[in-house]
Protein backbone atom coordinates (compact mmCIF):
# COMPACT_ATOMS: atom_id res chain seq x y z
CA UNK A 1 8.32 -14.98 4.32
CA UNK A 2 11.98 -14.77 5.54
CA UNK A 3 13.28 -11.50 5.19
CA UNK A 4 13.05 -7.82 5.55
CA UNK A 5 12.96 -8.08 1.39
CA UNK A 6 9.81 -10.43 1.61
CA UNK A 7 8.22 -7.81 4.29
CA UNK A 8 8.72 -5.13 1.75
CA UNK A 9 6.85 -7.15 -1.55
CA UNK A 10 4.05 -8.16 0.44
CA UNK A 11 3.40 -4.58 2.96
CA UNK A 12 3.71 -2.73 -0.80
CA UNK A 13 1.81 -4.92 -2.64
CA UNK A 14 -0.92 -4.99 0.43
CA UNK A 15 -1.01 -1.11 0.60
CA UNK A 16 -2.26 -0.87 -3.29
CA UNK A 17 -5.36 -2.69 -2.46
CA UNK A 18 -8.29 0.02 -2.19
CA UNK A 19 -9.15 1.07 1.28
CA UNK A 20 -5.80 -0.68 3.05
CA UNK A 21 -4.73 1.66 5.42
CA UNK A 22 -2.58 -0.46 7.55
CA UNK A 23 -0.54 -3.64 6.59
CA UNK A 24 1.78 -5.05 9.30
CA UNK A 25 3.98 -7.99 9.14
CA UNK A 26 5.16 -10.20 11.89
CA UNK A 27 7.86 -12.06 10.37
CA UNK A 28 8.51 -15.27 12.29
CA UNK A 29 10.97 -17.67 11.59
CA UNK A 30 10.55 -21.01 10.19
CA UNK A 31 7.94 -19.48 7.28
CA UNK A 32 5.01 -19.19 9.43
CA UNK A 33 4.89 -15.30 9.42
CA UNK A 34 1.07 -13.63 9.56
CA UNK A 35 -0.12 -10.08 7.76
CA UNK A 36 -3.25 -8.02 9.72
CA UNK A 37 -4.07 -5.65 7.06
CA UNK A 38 -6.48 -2.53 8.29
CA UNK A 39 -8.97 -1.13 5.65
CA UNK A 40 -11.61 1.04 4.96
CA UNK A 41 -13.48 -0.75 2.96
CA UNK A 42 -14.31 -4.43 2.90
CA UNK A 43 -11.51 -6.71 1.14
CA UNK A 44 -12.19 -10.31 -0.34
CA UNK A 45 -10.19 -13.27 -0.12
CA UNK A 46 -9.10 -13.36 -3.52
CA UNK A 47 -7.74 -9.38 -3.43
CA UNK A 48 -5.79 -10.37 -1.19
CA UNK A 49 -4.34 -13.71 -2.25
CA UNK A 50 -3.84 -12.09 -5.86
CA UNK A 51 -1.70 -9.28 -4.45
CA UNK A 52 0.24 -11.94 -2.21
CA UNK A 53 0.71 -13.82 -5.29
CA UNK A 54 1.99 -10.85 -6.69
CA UNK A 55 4.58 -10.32 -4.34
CA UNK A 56 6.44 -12.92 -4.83
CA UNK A 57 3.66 -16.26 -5.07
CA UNK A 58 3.12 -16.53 -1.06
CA UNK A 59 -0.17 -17.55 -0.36
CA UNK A 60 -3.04 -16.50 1.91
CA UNK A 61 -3.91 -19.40 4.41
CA UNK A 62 -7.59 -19.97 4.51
CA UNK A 63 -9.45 -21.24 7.50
């Protein structure tokens, strides 16, 4: 992500997900930004890289 415009696609799409009820976005220079994302309920890994995808094809980094 480089851009206030990126932040937006990816908190919104995030924030749709059942049980988010916290997305925030550190936004670093360079394209290594990270996303915590607080919930309620237990996401998987594939929620969340569908709704990254979805916001514009970024993609979740996986351990």
């Amino acid at each position: 992500m480089t851009c206030g415009h990126c932040v937006s696609a990816v908190t919104t799409e995030l924030k749709d997900l059942p049980g988010v009820t916290e997305v925030d976005v550190d936004l670093v220079a360079g394209g290594s930004s990270s996303v915590t994302v607080a919930t309620t309920a237990p996401l998987t890994d594939d929620q969340v890289a569908a709704a990254l995808d979805e916001a514009g094809g970024y993609h979740l980094a996986r351990p």
